[in-house]
N, C-alpha and C. Protein backbone atom coordinates (compact mmCIF):
# COMPACT_ATOMS: atom_id res chain seq x y z
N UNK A 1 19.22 -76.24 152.59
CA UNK A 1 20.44 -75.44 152.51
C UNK A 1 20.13 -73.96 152.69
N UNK A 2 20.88 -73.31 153.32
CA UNK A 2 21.08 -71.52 153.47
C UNK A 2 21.33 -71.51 151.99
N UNK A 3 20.18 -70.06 151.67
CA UNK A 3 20.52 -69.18 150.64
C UNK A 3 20.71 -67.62 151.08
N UNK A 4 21.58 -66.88 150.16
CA UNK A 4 21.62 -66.11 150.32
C UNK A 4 20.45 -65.03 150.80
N UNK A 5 20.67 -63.63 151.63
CA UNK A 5 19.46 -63.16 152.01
C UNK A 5 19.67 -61.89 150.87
N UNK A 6 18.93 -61.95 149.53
CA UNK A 6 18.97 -60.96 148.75
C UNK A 6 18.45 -59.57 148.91
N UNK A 7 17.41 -59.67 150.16
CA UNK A 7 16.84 -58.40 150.11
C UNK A 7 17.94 -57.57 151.48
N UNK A 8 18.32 -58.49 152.34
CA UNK A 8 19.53 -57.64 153.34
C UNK A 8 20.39 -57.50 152.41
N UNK A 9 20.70 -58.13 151.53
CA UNK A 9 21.97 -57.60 150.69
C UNK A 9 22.00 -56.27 150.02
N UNK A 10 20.26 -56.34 149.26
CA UNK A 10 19.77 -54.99 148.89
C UNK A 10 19.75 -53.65 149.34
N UNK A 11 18.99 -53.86 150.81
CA UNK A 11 18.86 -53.22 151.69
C UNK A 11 20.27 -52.45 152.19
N UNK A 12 21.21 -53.46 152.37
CA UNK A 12 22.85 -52.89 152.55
C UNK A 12 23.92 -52.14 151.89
N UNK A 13 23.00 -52.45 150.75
CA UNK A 13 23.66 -51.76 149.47
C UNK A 13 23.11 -50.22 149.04
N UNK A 14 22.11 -49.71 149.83
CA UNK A 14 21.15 -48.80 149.83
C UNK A 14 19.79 -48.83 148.98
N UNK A 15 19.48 -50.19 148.06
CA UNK A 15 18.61 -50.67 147.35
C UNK A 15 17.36 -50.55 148.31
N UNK A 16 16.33 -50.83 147.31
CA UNK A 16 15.20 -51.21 147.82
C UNK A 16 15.09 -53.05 147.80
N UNK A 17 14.93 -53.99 148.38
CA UNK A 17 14.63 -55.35 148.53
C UNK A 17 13.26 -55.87 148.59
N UNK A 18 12.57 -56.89 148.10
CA UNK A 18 11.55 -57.00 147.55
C UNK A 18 11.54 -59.18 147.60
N UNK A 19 10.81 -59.38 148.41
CA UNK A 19 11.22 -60.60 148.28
C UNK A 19 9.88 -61.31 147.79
N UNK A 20 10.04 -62.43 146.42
CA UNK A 20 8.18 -63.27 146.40
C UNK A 20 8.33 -64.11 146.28
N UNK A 21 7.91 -65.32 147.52
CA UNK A 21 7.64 -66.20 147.84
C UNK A 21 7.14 -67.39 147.06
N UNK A 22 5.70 -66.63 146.27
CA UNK A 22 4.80 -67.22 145.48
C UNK A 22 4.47 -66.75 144.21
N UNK A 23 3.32 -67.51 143.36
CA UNK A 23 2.93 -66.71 142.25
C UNK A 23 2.11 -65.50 142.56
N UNK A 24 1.28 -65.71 143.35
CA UNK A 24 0.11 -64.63 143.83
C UNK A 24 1.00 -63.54 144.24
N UNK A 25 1.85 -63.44 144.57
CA UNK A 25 3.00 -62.22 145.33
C UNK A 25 3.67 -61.74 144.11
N UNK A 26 3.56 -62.52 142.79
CA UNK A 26 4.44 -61.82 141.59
C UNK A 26 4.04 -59.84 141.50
N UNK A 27 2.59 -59.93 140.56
CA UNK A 27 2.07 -59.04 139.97
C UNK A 27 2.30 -57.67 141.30
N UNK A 28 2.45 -58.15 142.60
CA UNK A 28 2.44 -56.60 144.03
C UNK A 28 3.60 -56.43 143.52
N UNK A 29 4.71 -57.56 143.92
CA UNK A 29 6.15 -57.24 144.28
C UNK A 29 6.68 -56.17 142.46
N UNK A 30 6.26 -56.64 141.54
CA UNK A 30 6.29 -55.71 139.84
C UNK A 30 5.84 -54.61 140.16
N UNK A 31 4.84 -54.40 140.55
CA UNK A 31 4.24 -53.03 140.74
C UNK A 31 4.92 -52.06 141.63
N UNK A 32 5.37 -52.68 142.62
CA UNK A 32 5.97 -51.92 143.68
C UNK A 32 7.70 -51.48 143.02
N UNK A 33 7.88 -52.25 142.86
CA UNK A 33 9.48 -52.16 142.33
C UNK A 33 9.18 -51.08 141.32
N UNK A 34 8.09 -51.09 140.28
CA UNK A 34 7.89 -49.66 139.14
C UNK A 34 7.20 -48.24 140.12
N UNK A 35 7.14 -48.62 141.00
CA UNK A 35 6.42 -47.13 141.62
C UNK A 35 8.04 -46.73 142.64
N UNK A 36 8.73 -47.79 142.35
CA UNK A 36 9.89 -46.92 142.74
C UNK A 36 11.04 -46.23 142.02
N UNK A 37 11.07 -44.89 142.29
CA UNK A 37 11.93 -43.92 141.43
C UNK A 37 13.58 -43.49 141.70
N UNK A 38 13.25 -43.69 143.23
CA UNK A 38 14.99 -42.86 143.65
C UNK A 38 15.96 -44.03 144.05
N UNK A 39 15.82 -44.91 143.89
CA UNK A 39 16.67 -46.29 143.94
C UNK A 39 16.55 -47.65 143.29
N UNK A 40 17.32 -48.26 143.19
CA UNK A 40 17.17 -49.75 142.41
C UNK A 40 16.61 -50.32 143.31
N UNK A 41 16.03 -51.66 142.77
CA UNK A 41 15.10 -52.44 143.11
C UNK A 41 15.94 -53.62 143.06
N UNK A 42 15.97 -54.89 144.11
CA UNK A 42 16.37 -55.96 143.60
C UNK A 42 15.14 -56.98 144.52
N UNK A 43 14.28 -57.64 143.45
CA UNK A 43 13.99 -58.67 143.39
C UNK A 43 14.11 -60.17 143.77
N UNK A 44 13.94 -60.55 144.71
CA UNK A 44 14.14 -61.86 145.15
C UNK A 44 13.23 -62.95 145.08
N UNK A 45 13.04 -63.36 143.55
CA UNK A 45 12.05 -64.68 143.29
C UNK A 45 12.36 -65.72 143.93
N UNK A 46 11.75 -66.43 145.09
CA UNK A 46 12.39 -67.73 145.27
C UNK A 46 11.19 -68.63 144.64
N UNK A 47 12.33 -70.03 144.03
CA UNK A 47 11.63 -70.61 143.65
C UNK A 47 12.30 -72.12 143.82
N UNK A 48 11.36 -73.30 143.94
CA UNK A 48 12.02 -74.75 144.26
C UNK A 48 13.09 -75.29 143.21
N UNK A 49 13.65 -75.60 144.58
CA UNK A 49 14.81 -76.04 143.68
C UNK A 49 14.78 -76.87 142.96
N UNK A 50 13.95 -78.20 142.44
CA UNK A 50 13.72 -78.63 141.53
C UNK A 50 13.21 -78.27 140.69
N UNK A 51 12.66 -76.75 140.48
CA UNK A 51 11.63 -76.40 139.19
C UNK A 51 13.00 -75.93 138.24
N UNK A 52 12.64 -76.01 137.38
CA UNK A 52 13.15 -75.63 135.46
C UNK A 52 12.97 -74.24 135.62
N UNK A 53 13.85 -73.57 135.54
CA UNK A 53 13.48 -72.04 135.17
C UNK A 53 14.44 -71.71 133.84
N UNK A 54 13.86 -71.32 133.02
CA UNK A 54 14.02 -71.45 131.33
C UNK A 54 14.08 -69.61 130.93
N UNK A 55 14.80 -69.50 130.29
CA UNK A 55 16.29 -70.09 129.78
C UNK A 55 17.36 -69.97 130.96
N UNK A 56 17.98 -71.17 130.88
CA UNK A 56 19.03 -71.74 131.64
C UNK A 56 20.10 -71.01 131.16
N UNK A 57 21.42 -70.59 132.15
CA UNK A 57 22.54 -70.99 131.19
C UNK A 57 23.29 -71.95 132.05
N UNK A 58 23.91 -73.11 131.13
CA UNK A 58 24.98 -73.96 131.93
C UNK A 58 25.86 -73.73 132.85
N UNK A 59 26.24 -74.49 133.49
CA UNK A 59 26.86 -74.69 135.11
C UNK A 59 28.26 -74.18 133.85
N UNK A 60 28.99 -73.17 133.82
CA UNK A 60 30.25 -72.72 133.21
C UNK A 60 30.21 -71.96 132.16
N UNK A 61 29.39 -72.24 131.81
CA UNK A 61 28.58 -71.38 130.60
C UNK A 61 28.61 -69.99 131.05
N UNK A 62 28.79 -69.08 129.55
CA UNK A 62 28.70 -67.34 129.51
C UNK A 62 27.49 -67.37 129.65
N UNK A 63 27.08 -65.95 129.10
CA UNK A 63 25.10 -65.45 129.78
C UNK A 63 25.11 -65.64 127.80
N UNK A 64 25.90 -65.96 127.04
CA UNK A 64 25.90 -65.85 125.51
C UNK A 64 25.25 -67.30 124.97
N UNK A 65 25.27 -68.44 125.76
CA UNK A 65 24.26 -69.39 125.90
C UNK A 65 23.60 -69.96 126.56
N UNK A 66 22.52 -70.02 126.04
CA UNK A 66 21.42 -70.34 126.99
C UNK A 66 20.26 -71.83 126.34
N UNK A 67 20.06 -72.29 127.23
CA UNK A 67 19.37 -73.23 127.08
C UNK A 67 17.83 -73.12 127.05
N UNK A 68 16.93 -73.33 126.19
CA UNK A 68 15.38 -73.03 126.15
C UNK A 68 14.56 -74.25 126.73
N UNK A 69 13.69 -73.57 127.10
CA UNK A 69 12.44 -74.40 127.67
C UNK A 69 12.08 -75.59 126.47
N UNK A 70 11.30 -76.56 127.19
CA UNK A 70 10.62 -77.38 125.48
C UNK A 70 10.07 -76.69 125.22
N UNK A 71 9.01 -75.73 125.26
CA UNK A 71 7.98 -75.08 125.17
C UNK A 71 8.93 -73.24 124.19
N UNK A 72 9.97 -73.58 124.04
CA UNK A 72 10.18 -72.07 123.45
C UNK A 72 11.51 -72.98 122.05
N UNK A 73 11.12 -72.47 120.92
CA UNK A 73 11.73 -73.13 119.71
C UNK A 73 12.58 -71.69 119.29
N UNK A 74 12.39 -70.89 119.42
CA UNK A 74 13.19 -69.75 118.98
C UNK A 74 14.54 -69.48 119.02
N UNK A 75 15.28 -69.42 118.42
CA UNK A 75 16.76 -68.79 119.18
C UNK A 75 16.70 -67.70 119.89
N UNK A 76 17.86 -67.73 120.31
CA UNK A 76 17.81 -66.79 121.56
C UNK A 76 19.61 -65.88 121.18
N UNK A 77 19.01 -64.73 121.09
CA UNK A 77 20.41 -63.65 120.28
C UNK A 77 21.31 -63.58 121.53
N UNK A 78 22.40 -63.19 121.70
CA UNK A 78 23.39 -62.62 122.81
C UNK A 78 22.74 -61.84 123.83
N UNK A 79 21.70 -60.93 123.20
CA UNK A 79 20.87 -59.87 123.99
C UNK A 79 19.74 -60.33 124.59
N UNK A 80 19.44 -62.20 124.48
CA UNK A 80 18.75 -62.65 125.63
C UNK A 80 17.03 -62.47 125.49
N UNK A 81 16.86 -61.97 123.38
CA UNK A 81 16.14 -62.09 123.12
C UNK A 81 15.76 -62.88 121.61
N UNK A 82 14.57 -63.32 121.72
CA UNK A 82 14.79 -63.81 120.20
C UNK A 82 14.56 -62.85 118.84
N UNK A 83 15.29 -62.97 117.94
CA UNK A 83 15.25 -62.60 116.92
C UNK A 83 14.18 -62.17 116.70
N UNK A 84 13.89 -60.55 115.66
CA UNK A 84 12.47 -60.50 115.29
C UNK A 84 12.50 -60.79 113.40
């Protein structure tokens, strides 16, 4: 299926666009996006569409719930962090 092209979208918007492919491409595409000062950055992780990317929120669902990984037991506050 066509996905959206996030970094022409960026780019159109006067953003900077930044697209990573892979894991090895994470740690450049972070760095680069912080060495930039005079515009936003938008980020384009692609990742398979069958992988789990945690925390979820449901297909209708607000951003006020979210679903956790098995691997994370914590609640998760409105602000998308857990409680300290």
């Amino acid at each position: 299926p066509d996905h959206p092209d996030y970094v022409k979208w960026a780019e159109s918007m006067g953003c900077v666009g930044i697209r990573v492919e892979s894991a090895e491409e994470v740690e450049a595409a972070i760095a680069k996006a912080n060495s930039i000062n005079d515009r936003s950055v938008v980020i384009d992780f692609r990742v398979d569409e069958m992988e789990k990317v945690y925390p979820m929120v449901p297909a209708g669902g607000s951003n006020d719930v979210v679903i956790l990984g098995p691997e994370q037991d914590e609640e998760v506050s409105s602000l998308g962090v857990a409680p300290s």
